[in-house]
C-alpha atoms as a PDB file:
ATOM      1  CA  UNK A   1       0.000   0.000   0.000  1.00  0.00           C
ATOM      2  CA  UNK A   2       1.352   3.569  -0.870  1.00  0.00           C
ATOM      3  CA  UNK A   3       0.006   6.646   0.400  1.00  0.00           C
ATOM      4  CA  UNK A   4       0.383  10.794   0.069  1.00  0.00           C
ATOM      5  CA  UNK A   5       1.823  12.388   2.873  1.00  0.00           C
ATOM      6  CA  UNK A   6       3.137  15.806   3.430  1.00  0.00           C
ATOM      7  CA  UNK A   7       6.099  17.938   5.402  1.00  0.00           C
ATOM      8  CA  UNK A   8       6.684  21.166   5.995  1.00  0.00           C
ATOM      9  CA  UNK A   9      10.037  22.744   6.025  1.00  0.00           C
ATOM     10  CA  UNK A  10      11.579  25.814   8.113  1.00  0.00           C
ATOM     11  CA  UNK A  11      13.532  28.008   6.330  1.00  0.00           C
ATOM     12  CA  UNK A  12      16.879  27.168   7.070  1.00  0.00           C
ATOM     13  CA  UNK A  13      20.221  26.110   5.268  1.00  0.00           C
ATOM     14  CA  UNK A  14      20.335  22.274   6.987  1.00  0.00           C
ATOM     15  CA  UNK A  15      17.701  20.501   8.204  1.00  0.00           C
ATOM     16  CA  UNK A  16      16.634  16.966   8.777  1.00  0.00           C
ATOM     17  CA  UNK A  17      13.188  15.497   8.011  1.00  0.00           C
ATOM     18  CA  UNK A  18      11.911  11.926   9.239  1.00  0.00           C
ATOM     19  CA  UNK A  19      10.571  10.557   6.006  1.00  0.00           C
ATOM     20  CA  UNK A  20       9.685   6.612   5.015  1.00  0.00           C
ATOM     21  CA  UNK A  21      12.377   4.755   3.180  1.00  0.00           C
ATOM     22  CA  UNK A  22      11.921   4.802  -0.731  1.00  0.00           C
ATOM     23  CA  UNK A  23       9.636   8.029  -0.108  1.00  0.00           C
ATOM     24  CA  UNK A  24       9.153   9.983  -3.316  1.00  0.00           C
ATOM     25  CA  UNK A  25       8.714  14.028  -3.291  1.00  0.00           C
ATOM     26  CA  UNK A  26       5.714  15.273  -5.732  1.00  0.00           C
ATOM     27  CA  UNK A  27       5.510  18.235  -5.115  1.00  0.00           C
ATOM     28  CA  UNK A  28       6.428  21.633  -2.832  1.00  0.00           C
ATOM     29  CA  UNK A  29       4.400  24.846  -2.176  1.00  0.00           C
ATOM     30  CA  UNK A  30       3.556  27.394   0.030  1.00  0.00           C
ATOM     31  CA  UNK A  31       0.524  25.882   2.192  1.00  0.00           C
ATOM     32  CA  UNK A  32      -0.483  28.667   4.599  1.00  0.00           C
ATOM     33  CA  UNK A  33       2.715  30.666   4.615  1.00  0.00           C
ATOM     34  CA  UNK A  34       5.208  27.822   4.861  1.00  0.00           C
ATOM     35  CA  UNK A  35       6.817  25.464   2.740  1.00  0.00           C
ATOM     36  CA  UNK A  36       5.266  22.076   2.167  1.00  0.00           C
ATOM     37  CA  UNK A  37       6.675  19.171   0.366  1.00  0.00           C
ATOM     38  CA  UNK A  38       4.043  16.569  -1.006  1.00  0.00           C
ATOM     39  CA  UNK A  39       5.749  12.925  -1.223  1.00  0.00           C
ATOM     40  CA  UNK A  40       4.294   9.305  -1.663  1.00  0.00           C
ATOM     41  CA  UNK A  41       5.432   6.677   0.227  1.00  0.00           C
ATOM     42  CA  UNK A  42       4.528   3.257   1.984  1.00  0.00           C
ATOM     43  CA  UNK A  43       3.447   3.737   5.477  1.00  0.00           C
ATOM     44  CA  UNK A  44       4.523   0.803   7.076  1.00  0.00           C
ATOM     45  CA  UNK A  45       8.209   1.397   5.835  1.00  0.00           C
ATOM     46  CA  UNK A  46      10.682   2.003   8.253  1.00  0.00           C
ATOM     47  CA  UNK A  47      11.590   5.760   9.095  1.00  0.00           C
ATOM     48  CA  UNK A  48      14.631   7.520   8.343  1.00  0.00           C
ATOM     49  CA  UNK A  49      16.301  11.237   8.219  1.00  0.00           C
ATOM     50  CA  UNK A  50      16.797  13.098   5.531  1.00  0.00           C
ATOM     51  CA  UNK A  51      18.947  16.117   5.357  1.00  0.00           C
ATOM     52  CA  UNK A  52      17.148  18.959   2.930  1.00  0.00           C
ATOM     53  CA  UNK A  53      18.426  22.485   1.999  1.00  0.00           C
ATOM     54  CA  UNK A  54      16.437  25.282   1.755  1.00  0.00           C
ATOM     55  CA  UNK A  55      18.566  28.614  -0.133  1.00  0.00           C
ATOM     56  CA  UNK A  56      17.238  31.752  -1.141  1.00  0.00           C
ATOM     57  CA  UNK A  57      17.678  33.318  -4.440  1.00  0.00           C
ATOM     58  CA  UNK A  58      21.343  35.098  -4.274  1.00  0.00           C
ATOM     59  CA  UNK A  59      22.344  32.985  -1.585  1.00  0.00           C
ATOM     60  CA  UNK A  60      25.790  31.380  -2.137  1.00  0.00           C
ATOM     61  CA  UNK A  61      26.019  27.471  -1.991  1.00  0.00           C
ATOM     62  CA  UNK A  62      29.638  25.894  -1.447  1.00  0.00           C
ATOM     63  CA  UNK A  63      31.500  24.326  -4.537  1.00  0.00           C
ATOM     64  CA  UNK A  64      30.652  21.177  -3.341  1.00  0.00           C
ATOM     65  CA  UNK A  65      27.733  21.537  -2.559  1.00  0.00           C
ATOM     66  CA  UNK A  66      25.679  17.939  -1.980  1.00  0.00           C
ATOM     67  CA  UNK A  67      21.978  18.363  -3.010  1.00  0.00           C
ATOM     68  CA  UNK A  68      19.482  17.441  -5.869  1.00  0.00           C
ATOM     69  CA  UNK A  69      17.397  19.904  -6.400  1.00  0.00           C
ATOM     70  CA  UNK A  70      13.449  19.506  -5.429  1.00  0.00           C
ATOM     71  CA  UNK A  71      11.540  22.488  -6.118  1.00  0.00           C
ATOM     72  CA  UNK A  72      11.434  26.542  -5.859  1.00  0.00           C
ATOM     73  CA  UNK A  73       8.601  28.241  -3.390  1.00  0.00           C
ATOM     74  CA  UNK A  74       7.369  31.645  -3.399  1.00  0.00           C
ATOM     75  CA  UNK A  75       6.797  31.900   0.819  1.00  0.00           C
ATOM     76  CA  UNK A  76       7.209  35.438   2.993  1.00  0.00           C
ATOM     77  CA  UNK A  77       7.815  37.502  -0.215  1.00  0.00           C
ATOM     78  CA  UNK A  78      10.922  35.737  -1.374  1.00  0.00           C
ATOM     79  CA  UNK A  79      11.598  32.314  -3.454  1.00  0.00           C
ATOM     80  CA  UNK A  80      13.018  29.609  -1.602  1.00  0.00           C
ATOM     81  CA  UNK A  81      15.043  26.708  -3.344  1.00  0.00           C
ATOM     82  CA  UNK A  82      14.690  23.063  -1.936  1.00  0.00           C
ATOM     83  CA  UNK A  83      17.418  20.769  -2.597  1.00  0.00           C
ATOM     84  CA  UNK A  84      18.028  17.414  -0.270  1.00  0.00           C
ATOM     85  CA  UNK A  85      21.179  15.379   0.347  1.00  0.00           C
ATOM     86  CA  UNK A  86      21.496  12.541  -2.178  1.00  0.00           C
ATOM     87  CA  UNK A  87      22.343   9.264  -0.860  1.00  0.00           C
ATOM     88  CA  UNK A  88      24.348   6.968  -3.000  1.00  0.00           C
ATOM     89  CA  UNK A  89      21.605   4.388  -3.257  1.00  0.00           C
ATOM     90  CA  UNK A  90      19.181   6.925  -4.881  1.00  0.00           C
ATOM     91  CA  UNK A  91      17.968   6.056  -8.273  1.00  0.00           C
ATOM     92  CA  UNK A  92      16.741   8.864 -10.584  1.00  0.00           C
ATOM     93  CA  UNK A  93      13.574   9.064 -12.042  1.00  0.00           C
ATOM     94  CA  UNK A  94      11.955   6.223 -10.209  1.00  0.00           C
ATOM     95  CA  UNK A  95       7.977   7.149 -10.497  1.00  0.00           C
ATOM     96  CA  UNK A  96       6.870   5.076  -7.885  1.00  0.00           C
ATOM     97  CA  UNK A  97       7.363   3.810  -4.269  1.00  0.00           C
ATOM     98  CA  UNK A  98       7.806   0.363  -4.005  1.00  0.00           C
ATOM     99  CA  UNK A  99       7.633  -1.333  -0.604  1.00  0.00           C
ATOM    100  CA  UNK A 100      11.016  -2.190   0.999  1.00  0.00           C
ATOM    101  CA  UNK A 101      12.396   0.293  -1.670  1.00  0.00           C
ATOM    102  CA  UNK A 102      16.175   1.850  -0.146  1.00  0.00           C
ATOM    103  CA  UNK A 103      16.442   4.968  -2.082  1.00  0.00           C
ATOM    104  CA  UNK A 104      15.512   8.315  -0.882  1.00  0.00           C
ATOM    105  CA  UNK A 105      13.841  11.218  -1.741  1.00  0.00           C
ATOM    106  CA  UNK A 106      13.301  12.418  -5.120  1.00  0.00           C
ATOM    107  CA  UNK A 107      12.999  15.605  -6.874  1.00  0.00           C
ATOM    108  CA  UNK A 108      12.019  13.946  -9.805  1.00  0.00           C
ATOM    109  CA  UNK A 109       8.929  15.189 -11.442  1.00  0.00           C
ATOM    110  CA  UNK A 110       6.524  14.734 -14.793  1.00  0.00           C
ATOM    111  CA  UNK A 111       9.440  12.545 -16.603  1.00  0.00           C
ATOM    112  CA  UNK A 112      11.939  14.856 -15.788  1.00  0.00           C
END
């Protein structure tokens, strides 16, 4: 069984967000002033951190700097970026959950 759940993130540089295994992001928006992110996952998987990024337009990321990028939010008057740490087990593009799934987050959207 896979479900929709959501997330919401504070604006900061580094944070961590308890998420299922082999959860998959769908979307991000403002939902009453603050950022959401949308993601389908299976319920019963087991829970894990997940380090996200949030950077606002002009704001300088390092050389090396480690995330995949998610999704942009207008939130507050200003346009946040959402990236999260990629884990070497991710796979790109993967449309769909699958139970006992290792990979992480995806920004992945519409075939891209």
């Amino acid at each position: 069984m896979i479900a929709i759940f959501k997330t919401t993130l504070k604006i900061e540089d580094e944070q961590k967000v308890e998420m299922q295994k082999g959860s998959r992001i769908v979307k991000a928006a403002n939902q009453h002033g603050k950022i959401t992110l949308w993601y389908v996952c299976d319920p019963e998987a087991e829970l894990t951190d997940e380090t996200f990024y949030v950077v606002g337009t002009g704001q300088q990321l390092p050389d090396t700097f480690p995330g995949q990028y998610v999704d942009s939010v207008a939130c507050e008057e200003f346009i946040w970026h959402i990236f999260f740490k990629q884990k070497p087990n991710v796979q790109r593009g993967k449309p769909i959950v699958a139970p006992n799934d290792d990979g992480a987050p995806t920004g992945e959207r519409n075939g891209a």
